[in-house]
PDB file of N, CA and C in Angstrom:
ATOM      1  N   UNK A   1      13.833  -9.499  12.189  1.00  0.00           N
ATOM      2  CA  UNK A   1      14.198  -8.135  11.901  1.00  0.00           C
ATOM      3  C   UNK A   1      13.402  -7.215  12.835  1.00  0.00           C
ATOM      4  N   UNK A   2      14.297  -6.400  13.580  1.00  0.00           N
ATOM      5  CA  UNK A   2      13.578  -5.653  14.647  1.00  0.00           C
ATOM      6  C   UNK A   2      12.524  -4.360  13.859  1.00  0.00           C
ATOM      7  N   UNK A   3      11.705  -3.759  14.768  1.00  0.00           N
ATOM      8  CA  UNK A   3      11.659  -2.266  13.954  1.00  0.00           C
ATOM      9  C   UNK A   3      12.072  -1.272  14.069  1.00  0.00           C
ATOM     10  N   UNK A   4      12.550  -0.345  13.979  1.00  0.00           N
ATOM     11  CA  UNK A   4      13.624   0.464  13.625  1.00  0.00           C
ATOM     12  C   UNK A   4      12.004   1.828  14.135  1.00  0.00           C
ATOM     13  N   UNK A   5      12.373   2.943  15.508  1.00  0.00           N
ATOM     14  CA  UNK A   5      11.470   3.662  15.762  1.00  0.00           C
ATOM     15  C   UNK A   5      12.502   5.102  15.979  1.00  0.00           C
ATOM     16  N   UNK A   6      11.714   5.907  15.175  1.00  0.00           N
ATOM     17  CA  UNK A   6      12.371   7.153  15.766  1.00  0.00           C
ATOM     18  C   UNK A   6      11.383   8.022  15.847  1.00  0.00           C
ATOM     19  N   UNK A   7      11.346   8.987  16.243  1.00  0.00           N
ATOM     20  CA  UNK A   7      10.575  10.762  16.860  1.00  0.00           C
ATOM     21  C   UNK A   7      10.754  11.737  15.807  1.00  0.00           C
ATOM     22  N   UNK A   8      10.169  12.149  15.286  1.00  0.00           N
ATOM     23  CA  UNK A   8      10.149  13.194  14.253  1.00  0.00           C
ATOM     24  C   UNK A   8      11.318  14.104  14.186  1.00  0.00           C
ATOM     25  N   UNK A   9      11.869  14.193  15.472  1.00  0.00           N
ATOM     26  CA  UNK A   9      12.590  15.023  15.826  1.00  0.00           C
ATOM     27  C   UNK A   9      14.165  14.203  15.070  1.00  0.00           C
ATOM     28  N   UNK A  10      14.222  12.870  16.073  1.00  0.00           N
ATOM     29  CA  UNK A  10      15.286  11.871  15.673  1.00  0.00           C
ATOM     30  C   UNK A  10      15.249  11.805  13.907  1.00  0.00           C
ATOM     31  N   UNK A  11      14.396  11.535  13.210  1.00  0.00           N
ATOM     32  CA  UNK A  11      14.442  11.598  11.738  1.00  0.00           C
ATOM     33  C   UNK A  11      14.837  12.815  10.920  1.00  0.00           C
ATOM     34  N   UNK A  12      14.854  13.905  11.962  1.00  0.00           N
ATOM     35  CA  UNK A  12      15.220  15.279  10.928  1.00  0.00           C
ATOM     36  C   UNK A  12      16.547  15.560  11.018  1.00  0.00           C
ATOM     37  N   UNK A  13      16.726  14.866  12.430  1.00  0.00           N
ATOM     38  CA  UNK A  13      18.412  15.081  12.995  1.00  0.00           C
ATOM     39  C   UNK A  13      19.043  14.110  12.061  1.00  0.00           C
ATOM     40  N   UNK A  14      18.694  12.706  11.633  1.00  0.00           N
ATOM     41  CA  UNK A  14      19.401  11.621  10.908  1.00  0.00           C
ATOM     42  C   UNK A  14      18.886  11.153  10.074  1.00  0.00           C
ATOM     43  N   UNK A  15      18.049  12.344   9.577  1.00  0.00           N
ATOM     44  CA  UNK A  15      18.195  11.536   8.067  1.00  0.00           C
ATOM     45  C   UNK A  15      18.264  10.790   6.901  1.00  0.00           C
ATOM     46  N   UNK A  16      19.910  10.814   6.878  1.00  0.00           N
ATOM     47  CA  UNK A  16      20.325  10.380   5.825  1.00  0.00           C
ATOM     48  C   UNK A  16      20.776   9.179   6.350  1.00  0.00           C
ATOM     49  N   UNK A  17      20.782   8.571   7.389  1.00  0.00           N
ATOM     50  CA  UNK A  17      21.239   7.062   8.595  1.00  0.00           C
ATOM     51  C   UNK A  17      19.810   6.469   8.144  1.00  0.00           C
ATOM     52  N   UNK A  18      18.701   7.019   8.461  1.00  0.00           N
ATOM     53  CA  UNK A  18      17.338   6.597   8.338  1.00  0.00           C
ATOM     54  C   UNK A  18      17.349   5.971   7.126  1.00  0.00           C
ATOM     55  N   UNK A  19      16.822   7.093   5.971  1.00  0.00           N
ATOM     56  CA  UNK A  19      17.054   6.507   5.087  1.00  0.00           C
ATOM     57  C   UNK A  19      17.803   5.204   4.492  1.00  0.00           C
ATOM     58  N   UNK A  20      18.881   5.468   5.015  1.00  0.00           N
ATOM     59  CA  UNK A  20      19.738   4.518   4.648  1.00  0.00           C
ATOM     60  C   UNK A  20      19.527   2.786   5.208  1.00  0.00           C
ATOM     61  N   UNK A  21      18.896   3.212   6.513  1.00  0.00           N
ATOM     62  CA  UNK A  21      18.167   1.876   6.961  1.00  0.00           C
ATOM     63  C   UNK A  21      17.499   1.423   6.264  1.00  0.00           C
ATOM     64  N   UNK A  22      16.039   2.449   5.682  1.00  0.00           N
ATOM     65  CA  UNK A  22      14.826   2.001   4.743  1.00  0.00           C
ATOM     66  C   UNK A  22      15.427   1.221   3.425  1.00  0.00           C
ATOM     67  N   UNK A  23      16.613   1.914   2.904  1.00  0.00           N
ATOM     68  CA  UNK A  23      17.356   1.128   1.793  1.00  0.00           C
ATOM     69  C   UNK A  23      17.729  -0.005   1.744  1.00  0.00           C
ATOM     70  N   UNK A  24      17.990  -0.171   2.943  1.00  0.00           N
ATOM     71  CA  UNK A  24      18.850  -1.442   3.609  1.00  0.00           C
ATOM     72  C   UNK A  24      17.674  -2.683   3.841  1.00  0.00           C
ATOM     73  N   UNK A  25      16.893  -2.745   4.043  1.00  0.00           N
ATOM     74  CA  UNK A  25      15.472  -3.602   4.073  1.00  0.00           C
ATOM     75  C   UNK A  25      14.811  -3.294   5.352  1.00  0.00           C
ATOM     76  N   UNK A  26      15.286  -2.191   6.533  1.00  0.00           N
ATOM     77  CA  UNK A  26      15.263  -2.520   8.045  1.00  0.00           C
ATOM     78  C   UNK A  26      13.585  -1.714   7.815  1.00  0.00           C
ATOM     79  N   UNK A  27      12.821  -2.014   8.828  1.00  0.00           N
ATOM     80  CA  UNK A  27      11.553  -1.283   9.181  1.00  0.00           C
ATOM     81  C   UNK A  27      11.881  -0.410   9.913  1.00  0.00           C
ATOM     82  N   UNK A  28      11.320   0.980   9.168  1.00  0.00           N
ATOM     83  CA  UNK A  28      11.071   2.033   9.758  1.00  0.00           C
ATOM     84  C   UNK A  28      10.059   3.089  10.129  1.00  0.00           C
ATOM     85  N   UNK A  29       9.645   3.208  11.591  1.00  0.00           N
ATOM     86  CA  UNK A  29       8.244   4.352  11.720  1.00  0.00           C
ATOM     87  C   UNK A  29       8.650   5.337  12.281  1.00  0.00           C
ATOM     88  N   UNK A  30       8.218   6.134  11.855  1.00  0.00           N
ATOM     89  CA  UNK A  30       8.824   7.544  12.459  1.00  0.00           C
ATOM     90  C   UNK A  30       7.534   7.993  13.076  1.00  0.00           C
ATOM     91  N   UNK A  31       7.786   8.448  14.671  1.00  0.00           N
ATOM     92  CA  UNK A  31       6.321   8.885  15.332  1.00  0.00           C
ATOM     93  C   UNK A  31       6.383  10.344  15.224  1.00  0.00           C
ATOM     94  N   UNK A  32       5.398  10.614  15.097  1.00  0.00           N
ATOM     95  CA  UNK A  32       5.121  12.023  14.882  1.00  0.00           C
ATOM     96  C   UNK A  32       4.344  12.695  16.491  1.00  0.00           C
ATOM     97  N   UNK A  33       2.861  11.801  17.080  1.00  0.00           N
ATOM     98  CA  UNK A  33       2.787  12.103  18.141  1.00  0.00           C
ATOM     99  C   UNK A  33       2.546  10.647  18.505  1.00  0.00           C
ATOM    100  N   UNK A  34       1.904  10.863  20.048  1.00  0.00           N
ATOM    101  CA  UNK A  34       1.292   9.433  20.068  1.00  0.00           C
ATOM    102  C   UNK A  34       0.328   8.847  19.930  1.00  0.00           C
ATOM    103  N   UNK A  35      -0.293   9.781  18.672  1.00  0.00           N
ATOM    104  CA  UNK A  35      -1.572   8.650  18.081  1.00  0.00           C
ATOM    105  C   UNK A  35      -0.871   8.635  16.257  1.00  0.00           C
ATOM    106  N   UNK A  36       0.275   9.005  15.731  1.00  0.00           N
ATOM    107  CA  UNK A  36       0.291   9.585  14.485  1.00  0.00           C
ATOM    108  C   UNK A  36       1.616   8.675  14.741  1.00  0.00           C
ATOM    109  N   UNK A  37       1.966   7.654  13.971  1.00  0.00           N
ATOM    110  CA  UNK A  37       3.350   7.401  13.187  1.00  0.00           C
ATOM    111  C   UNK A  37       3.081   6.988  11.550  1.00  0.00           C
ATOM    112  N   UNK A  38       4.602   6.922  11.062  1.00  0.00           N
ATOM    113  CA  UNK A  38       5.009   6.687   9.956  1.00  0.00           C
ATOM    114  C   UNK A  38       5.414   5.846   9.366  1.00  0.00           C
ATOM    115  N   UNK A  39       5.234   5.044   8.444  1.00  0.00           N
ATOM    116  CA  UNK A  39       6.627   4.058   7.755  1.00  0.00           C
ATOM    117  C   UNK A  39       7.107   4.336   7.025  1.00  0.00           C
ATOM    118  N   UNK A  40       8.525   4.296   6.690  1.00  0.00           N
ATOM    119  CA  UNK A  40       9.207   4.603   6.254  1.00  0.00           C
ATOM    120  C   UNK A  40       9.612   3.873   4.762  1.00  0.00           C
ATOM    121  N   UNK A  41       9.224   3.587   3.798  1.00  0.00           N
ATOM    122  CA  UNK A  41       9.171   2.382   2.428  1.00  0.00           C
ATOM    123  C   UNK A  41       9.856   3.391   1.594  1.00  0.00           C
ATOM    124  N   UNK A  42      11.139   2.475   1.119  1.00  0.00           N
ATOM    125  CA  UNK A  42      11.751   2.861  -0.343  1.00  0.00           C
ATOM    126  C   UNK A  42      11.025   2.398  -1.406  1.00  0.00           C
ATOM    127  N   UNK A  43      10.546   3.216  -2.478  1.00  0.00           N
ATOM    128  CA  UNK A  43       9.697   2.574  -3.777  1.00  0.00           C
ATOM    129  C   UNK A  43      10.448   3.405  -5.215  1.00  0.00           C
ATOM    130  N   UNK A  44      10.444   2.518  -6.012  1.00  0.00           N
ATOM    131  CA  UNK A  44      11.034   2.675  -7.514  1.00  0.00           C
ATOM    132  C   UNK A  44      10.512   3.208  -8.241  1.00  0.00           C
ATOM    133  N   UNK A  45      10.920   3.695  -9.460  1.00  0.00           N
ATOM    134  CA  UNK A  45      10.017   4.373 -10.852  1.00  0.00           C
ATOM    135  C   UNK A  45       8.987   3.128 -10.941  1.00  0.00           C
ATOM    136  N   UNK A  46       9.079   1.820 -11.104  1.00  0.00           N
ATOM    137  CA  UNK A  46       8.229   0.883 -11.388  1.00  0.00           C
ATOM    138  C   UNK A  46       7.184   0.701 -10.305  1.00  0.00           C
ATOM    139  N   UNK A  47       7.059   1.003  -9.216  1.00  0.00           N
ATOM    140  CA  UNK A  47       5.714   1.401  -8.479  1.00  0.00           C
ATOM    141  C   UNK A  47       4.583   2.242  -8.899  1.00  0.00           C
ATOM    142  N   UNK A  48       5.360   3.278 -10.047  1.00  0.00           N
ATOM    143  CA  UNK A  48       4.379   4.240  -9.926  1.00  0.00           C
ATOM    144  C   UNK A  48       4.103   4.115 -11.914  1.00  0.00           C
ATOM    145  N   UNK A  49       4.696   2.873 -12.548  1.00  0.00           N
ATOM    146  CA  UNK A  49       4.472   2.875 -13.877  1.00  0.00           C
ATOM    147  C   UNK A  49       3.527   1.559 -14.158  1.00  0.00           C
ATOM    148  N   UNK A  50       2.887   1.542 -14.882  1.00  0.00           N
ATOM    149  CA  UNK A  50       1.360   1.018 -15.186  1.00  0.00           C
ATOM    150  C   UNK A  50       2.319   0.348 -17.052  1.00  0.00           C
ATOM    151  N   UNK A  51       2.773  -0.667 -16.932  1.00  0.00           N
ATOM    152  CA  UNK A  51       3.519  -1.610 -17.281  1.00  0.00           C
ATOM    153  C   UNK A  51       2.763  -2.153 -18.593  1.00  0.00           C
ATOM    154  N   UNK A  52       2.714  -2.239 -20.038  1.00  0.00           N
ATOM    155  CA  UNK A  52       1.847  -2.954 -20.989  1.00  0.00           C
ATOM    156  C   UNK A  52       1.359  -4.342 -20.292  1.00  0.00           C
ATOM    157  N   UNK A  53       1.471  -5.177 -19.681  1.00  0.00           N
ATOM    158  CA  UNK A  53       0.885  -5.738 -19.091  1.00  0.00           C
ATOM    159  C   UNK A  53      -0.237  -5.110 -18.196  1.00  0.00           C
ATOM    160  N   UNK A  54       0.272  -4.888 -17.309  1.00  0.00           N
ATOM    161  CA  UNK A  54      -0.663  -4.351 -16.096  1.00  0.00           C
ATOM    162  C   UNK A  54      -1.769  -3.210 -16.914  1.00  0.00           C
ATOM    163  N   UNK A  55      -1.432  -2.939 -18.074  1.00  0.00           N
ATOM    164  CA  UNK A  55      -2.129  -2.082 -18.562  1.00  0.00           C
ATOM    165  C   UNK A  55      -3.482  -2.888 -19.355  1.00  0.00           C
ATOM    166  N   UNK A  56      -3.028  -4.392 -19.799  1.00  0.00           N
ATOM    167  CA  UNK A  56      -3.677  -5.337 -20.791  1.00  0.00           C
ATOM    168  C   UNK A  56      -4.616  -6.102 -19.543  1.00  0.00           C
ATOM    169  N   UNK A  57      -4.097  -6.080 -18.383  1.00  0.00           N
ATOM    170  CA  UNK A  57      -5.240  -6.916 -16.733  1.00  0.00           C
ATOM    171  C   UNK A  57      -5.980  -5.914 -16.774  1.00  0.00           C
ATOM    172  N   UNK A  58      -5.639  -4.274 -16.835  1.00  0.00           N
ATOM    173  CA  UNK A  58      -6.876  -3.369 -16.260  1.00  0.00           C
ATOM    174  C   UNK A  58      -7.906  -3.063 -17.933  1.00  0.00           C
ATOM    175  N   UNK A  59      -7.327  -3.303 -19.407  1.00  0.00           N
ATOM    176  CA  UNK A  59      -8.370  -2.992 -20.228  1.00  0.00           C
ATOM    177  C   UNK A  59      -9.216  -4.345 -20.141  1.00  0.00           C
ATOM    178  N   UNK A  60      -8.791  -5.750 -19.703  1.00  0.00           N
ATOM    179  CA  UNK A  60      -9.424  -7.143 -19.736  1.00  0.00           C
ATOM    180  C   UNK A  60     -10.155  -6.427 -18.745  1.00  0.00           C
ATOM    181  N   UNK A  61     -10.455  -6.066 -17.612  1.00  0.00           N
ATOM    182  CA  UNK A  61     -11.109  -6.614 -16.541  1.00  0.00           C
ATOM    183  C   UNK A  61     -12.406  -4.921 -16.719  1.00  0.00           C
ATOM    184  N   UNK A  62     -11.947  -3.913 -17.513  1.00  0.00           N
ATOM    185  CA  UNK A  62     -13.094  -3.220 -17.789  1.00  0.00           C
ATOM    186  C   UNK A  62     -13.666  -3.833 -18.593  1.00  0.00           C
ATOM    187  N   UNK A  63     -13.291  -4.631 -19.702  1.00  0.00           N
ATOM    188  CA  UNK A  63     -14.228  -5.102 -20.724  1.00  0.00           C
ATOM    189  C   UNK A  63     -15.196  -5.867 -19.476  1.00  0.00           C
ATOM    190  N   UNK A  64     -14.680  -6.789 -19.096  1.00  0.00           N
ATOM    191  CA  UNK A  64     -15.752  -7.808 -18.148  1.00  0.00           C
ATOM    192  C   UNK A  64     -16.448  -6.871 -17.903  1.00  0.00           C
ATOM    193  N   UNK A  65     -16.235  -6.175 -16.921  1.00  0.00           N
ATOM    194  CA  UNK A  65     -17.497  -5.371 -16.018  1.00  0.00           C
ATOM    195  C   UNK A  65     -18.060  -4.766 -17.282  1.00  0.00           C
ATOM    196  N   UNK A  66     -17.772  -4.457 -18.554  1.00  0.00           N
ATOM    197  CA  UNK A  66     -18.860  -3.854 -19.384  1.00  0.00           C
ATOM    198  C   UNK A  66     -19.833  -4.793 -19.924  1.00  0.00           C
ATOM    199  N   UNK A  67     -19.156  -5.631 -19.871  1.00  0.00           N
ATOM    200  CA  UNK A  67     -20.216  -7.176 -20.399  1.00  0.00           C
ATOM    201  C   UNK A  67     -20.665  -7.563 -19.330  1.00  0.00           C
ATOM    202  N   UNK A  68     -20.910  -6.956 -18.177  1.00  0.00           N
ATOM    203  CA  UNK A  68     -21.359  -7.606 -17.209  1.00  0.00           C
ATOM    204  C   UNK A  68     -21.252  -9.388 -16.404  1.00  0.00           C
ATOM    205  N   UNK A  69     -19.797  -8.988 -16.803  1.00  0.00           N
ATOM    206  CA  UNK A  69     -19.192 -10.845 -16.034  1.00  0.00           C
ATOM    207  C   UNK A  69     -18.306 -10.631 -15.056  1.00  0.00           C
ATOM    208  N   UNK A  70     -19.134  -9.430 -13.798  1.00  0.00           N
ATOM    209  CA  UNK A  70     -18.476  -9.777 -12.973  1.00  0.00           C
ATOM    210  C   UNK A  70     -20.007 -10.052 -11.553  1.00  0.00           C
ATOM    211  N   UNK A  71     -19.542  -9.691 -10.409  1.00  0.00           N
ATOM    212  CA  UNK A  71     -20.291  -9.731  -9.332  1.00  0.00           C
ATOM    213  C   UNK A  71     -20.759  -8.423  -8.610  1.00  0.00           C
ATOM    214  N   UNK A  72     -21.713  -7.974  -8.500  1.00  0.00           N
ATOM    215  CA  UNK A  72     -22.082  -6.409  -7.988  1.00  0.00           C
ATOM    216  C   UNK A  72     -22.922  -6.981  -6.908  1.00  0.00           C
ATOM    217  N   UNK A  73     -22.183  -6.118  -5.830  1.00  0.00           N
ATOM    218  CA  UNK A  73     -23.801  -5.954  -4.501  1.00  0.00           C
ATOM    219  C   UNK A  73     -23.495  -4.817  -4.144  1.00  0.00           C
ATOM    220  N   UNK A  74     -24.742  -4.159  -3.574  1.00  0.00           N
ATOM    221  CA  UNK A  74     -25.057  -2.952  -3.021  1.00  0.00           C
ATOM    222  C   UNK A  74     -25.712  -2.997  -1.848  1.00  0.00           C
ATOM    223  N   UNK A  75     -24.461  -2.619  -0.998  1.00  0.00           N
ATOM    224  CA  UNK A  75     -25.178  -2.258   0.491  1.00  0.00           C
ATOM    225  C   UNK A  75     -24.048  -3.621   1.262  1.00  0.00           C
ATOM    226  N   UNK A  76     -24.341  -3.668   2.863  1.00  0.00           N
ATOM    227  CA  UNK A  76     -23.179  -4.290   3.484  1.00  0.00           C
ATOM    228  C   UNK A  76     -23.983  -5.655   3.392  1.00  0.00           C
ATOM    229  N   UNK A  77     -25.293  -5.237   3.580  1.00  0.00           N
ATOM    230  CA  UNK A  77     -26.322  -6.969   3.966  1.00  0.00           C
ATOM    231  C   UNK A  77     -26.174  -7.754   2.437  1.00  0.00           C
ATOM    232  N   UNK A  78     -25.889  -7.088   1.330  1.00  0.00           N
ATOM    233  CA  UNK A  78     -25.129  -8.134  -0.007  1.00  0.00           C
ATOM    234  C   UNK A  78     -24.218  -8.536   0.195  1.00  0.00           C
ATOM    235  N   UNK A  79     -23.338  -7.226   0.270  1.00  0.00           N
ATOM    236  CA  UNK A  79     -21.740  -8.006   0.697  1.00  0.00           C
ATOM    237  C   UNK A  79     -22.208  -8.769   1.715  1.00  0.00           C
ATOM    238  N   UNK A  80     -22.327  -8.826   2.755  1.00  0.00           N
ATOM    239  CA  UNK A  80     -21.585 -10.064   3.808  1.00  0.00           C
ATOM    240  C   UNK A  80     -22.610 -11.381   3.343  1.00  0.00           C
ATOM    241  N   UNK A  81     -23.707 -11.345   2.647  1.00  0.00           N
ATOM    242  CA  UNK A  81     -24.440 -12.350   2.049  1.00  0.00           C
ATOM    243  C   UNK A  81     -23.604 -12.924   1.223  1.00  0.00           C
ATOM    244  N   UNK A  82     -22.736 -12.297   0.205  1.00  0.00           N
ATOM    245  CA  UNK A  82     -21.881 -12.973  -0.270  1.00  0.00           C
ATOM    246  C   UNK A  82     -20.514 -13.358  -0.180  1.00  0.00           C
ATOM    247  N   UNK A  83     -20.061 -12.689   0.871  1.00  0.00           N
ATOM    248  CA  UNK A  83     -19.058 -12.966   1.565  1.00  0.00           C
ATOM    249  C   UNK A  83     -19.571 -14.783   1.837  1.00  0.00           C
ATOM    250  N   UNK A  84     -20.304 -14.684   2.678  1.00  0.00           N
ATOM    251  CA  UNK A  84     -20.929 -15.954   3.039  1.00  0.00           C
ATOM    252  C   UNK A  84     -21.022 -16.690   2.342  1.00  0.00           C
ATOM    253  N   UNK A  85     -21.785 -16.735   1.297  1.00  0.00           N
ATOM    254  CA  UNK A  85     -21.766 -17.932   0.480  1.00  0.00           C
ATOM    255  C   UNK A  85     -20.248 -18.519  -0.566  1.00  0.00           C
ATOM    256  N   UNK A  86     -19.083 -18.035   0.186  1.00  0.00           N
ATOM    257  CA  UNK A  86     -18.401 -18.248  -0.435  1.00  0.00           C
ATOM    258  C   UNK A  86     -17.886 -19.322  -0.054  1.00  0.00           C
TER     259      UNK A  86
END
């Protein structure tokens, strides 16, 4: 699947073609200059909804960290110490 590039300019002129690509599964970046582009991602009501599940992983995983069963380092020389020993 190629990627699909247009110019800020090209995306205001088409739109609704664009779009319609992003719908379609195609990759899309829209450049703005040439250090600044875009992608272009279709996302659903369910991206942005926090699901009784997903809601029951994030109250499990505060309990841990309140009981202290997880892993804490502070500073980069922990992290990559434990990066390491992994």
């Amino acid at each position: 699947m190629a990627v699909l590039n247009f110019t800020s300019r090209e995306f205001r002129s088409q739109q609704a073609h664009v779009f319609e690509l992003a719908d379609q599964g195609e990759k899309v970046i829209i450049r703005r200059s040439k250090k600044q582009a875009y992608t272009l991602v279709p996302v659903s009501d369910d991206d942005f909804t926090i699901t009784p599940e997903l809601q029951a992983r994030i109250d499990k995983a505060r309990a841990e960290i309140k009981a202290g069963e997880c892993i804490t380092v502070r500073g980069k020389e922990e992290l990559n110490a434990y990066l390491t020993s992994l």
